[in-house]
C-alpha atoms as a PDB file:
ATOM      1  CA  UNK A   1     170.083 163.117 236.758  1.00  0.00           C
ATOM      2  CA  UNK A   2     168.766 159.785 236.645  1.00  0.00           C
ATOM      3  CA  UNK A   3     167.495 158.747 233.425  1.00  0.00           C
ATOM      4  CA  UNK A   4     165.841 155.376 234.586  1.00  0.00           C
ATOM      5  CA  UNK A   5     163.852 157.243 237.083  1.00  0.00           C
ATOM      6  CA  UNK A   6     162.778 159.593 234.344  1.00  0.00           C
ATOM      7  CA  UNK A   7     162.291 156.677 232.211  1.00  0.00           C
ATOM      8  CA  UNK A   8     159.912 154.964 234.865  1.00  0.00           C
ATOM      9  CA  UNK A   9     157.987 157.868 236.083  1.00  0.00           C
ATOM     10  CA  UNK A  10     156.914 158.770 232.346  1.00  0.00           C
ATOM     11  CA  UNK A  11     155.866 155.200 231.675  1.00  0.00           C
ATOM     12  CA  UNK A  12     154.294 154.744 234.528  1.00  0.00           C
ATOM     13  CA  UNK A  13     152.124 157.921 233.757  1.00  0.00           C
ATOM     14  CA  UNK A  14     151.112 156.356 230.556  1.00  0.00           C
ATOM     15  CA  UNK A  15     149.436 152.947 232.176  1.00  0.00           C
ATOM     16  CA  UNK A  16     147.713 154.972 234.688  1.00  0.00           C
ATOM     17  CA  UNK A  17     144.555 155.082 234.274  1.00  0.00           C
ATOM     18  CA  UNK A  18     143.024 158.228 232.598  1.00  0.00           C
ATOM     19  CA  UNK A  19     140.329 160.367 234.271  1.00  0.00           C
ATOM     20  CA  UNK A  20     138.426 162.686 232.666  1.00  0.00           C
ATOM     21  CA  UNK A  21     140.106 165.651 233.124  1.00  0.00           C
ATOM     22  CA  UNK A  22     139.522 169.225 231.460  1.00  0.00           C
ATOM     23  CA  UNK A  23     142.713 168.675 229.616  1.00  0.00           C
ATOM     24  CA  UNK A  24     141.119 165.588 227.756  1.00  0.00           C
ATOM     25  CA  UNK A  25     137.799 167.415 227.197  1.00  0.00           C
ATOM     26  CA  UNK A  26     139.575 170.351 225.406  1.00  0.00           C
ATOM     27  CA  UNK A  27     141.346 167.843 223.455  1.00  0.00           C
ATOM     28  CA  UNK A  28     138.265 165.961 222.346  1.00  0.00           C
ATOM     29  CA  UNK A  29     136.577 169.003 221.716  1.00  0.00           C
ATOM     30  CA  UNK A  30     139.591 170.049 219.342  1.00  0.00           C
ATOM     31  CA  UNK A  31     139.734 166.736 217.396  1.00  0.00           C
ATOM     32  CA  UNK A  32     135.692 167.585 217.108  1.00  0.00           C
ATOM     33  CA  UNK A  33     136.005 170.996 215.241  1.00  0.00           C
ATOM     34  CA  UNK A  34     139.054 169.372 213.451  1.00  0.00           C
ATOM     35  CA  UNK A  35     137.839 165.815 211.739  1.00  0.00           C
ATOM     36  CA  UNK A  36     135.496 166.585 209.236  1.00  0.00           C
ATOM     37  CA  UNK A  37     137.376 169.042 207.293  1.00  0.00           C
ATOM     38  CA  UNK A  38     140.215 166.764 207.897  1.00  0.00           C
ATOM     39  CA  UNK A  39     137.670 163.776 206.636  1.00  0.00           C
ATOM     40  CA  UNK A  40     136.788 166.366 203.838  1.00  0.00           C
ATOM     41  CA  UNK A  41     139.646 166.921 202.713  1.00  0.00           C
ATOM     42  CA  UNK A  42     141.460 163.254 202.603  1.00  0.00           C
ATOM     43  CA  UNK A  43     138.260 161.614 200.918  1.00  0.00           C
ATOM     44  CA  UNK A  44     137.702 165.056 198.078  1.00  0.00           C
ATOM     45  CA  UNK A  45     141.550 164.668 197.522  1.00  0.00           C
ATOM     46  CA  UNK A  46     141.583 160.653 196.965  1.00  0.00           C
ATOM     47  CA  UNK A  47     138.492 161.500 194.656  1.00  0.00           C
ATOM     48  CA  UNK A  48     140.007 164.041 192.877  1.00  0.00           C
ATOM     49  CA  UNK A  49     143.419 162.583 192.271  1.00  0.00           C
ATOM     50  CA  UNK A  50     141.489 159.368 190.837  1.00  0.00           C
ATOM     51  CA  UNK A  51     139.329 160.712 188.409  1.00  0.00           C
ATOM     52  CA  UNK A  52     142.701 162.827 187.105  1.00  0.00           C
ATOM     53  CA  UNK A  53     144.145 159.782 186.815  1.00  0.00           C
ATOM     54  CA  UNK A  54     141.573 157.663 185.053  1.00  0.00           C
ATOM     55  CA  UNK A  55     140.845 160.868 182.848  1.00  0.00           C
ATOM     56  CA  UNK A  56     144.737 160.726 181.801  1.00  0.00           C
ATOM     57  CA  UNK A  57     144.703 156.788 181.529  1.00  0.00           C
ATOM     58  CA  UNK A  58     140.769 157.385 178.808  1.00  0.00           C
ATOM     59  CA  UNK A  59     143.090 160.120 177.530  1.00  0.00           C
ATOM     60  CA  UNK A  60     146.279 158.393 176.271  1.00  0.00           C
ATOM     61  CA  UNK A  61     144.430 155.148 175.731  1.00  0.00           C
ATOM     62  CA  UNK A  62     145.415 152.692 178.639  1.00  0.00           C
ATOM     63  CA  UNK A  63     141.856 152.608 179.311  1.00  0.00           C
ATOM     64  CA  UNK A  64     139.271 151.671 176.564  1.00  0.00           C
ATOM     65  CA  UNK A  65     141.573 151.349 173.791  1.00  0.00           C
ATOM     66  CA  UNK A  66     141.373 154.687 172.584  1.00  0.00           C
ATOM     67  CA  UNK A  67     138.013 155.435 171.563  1.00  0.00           C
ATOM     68  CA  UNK A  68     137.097 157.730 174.862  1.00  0.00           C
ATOM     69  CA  UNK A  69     139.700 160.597 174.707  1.00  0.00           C
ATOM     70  CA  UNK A  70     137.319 163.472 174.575  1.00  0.00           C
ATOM     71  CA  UNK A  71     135.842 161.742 177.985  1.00  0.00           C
ATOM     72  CA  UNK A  72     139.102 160.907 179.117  1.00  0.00           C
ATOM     73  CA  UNK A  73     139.949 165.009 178.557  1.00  0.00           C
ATOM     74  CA  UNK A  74     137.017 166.049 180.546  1.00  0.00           C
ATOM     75  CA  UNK A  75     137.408 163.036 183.455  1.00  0.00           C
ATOM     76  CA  UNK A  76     141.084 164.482 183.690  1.00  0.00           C
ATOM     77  CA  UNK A  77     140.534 168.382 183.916  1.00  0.00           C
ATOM     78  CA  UNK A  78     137.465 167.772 186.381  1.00  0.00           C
ATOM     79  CA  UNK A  79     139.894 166.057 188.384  1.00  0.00           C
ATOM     80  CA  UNK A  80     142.674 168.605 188.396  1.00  0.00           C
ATOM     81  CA  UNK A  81     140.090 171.108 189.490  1.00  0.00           C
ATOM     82  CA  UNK A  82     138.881 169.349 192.485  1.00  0.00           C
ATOM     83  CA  UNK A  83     142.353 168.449 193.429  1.00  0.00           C
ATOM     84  CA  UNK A  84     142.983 172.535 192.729  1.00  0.00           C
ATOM     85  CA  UNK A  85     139.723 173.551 194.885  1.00  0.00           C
ATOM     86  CA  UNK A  86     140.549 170.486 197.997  1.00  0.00           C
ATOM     87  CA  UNK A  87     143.118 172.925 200.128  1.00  0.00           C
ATOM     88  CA  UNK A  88     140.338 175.929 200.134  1.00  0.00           C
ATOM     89  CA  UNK A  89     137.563 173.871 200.654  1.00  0.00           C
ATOM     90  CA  UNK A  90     139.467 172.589 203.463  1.00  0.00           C
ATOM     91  CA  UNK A  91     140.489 175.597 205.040  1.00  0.00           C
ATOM     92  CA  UNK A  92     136.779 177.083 204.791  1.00  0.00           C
ATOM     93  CA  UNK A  93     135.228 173.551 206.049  1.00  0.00           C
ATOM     94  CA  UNK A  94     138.085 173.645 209.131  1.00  0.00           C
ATOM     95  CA  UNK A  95     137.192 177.308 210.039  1.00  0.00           C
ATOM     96  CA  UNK A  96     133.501 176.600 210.288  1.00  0.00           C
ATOM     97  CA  UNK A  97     134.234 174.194 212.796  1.00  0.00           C
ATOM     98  CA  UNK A  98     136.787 176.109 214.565  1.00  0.00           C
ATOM     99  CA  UNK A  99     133.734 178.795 214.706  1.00  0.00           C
ATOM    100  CA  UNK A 100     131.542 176.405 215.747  1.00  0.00           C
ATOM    101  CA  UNK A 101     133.373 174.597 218.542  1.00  0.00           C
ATOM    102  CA  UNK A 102     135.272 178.339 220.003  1.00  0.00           C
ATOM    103  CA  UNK A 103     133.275 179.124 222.230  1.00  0.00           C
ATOM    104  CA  UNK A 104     133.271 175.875 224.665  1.00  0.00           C
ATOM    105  CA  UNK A 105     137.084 175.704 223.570  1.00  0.00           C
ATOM    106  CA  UNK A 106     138.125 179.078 224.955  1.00  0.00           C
ATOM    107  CA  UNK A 107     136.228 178.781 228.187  1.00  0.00           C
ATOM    108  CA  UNK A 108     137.586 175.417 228.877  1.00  0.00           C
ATOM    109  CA  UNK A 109     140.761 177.013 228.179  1.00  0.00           C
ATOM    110  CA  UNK A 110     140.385 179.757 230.096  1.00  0.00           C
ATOM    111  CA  UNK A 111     139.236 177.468 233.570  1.00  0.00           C
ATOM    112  CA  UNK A 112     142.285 175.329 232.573  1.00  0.00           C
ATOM    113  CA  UNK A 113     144.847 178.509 232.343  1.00  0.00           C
ATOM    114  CA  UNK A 114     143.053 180.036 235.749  1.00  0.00           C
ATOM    115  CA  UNK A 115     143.317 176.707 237.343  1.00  0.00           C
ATOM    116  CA  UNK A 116     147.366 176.468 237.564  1.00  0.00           C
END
Protein backbone atom coordinates (compact mmCIF):
# COMPACT_ATOMS: atom_id res chain seq x y z
CA UNK A 1 0.00 0.00 0.00
CA UNK A 2 1.39 3.15 -0.99
CA UNK A 3 0.87 5.86 1.33
CA UNK A 4 2.20 8.77 -0.95
CA UNK A 5 -0.24 7.79 -3.56
CA UNK A 6 -2.94 7.88 -0.94
CA UNK A 7 -1.48 10.98 0.28
CA UNK A 8 -1.66 12.64 -3.30
CA UNK A 9 -4.92 11.39 -4.51
CA UNK A 10 -6.72 12.85 -1.25
CA UNK A 11 -5.03 16.20 -1.69
CA UNK A 12 -5.50 16.42 -4.94
CA UNK A 13 -9.34 15.89 -4.34
CA UNK A 14 -9.31 18.79 -2.05
CA UNK A 15 -7.93 21.57 -4.77
CA UNK A 16 -10.28 20.31 -7.27
CA UNK A 17 -12.63 22.36 -7.94
CA UNK A 18 -16.10 21.78 -6.30
CA UNK A 19 -19.31 21.37 -8.34
CA UNK A 20 -22.46 21.57 -7.05
CA UNK A 21 -23.30 18.31 -6.32
CA UNK A 22 -26.40 16.85 -4.29
CA UNK A 23 -23.97 15.93 -1.62
CA UNK A 24 -23.14 19.74 -1.05
CA UNK A 25 -26.82 20.77 -1.30
CA UNK A 26 -27.82 18.32 1.52
CA UNK A 27 -25.03 19.67 3.43
CA UNK A 28 -26.01 23.30 3.03
CA UNK A 29 -29.40 22.50 3.64
CA UNK A 30 -28.27 20.79 7.05
CA UNK A 31 -26.06 23.71 8.24
CA UNK A 32 -29.54 25.75 7.30
CA UNK A 33 -31.91 23.92 9.79
CA UNK A 34 -28.82 23.81 12.15
CA UNK A 35 -27.38 27.65 12.62
CA UNK A 36 -29.84 29.52 14.28
CA UNK A 37 -30.45 27.39 17.19
CA UNK A 38 -26.79 26.96 17.15
CA UNK A 39 -26.63 31.07 16.86
CA UNK A 40 -29.37 30.89 19.64
CA UNK A 41 -27.87 29.15 21.76
CA UNK A 42 -24.04 30.57 21.75
CA UNK A 43 -25.33 34.33 21.90
CA UNK A 44 -28.45 33.38 25.00
CA UNK A 45 -25.53 31.46 26.74
CA UNK A 46 -22.75 34.40 26.48
CA UNK A 47 -25.78 36.61 27.72
CA UNK A 48 -26.69 34.59 30.37
CA UNK A 49 -23.33 33.69 31.80
CA UNK A 50 -22.59 37.64 31.83
CA UNK A 51 -25.33 38.98 33.60
CA UNK A 52 -24.58 35.91 36.35
CA UNK A 53 -21.46 37.21 36.51
CA UNK A 54 -21.98 40.93 36.85
CA UNK A 55 -24.98 40.01 39.26
CA UNK A 56 -22.26 38.08 41.51
CA UNK A 57 -19.55 40.90 40.98
CA UNK A 58 -23.04 43.97 42.27
CA UNK A 59 -23.46 41.12 44.77
CA UNK A 60 -20.14 40.79 46.67
CA UNK A 61 -19.23 44.37 45.90
CA UNK A 62 -16.50 44.35 43.08
CA UNK A 63 -18.87 46.38 41.24
CA UNK A 64 -20.34 49.66 42.71
CA UNK A 65 -18.80 49.49 45.98
CA UNK A 66 -21.41 47.78 47.67
CA UNK A 67 -24.42 49.74 47.62
CA UNK A 68 -26.31 47.50 44.72
CA UNK A 69 -26.50 43.97 46.31
CA UNK A 70 -30.21 43.53 46.19
CA UNK A 71 -29.66 44.36 42.21
CA UNK A 72 -26.65 42.47 42.11
CA UNK A 73 -28.99 39.34 43.71
CA UNK A 74 -31.56 39.71 41.09
CA UNK A 75 -28.86 40.44 37.96
CA UNK A 76 -27.25 37.07 39.27
CA UNK A 77 -30.35 34.65 39.64
CA UNK A 78 -31.81 36.06 36.21
CA UNK A 79 -28.68 34.97 34.86
CA UNK A 80 -28.50 31.48 36.29
CA UNK A 81 -31.96 30.97 34.89
CA UNK A 82 -31.24 31.80 31.38
CA UNK A 83 -28.06 29.90 31.52
CA UNK A 84 -30.56 26.97 33.17
CA UNK A 85 -33.33 27.49 30.28
CA UNK A 86 -30.26 27.91 27.10
CA UNK A 87 -29.92 23.84 26.49
CA UNK A 88 -33.99 23.51 26.13
CA UNK A 89 -34.44 26.45 24.31
CA UNK A 90 -31.89 25.09 22.11
CA UNK A 91 -33.10 21.80 21.60
CA UNK A 92 -36.79 23.19 20.86
CA UNK A 93 -35.27 26.10 18.49
CA UNK A 94 -32.98 23.10 16.64
CA UNK A 95 -36.07 20.80 16.22
CA UNK A 96 -38.15 23.50 14.60
CA UNK A 97 -35.67 23.75 12.07
CA UNK A 98 -35.02 20.18 11.68
CA UNK A 99 -39.04 20.19 11.04
CA UNK A 100 -38.79 22.80 8.87
CA UNK A 101 -35.93 21.85 6.57
CA UNK A 102 -37.05 17.55 6.60
CA UNK A 103 -38.76 17.42 4.03
CA UNK A 104 -36.22 18.74 1.15
CA UNK A 105 -33.53 16.89 3.41
CA UNK A 106 -35.01 13.41 3.15
CA UNK A 107 -35.78 13.58 -0.52
CA UNK A 108 -32.39 14.78 -1.36
CA UNK A 109 -31.35 11.97 0.68
CA UNK A 110 -33.33 9.60 -0.68
CA UNK A 111 -32.15 10.58 -4.71
CA UNK A 112 -28.61 10.53 -3.18
CA UNK A 113 -29.06 6.83 -1.48
CA UNK A 114 -31.02 5.63 -4.92
CA UNK A 115 -28.32 7.15 -6.95
CA UNK A 116 -25.28 4.70 -5.83
Amino acid sequence: MNTDKIYAESLAKEYAPKDHSKIIALRKMDRMAKMPAIVFGYSFGIIASLAAGTGMCLAMGVLGGGSYILAGVVIGLLGFIGMGVNYPLYRRFLEEGKKKYAFEIMELAREISEQE
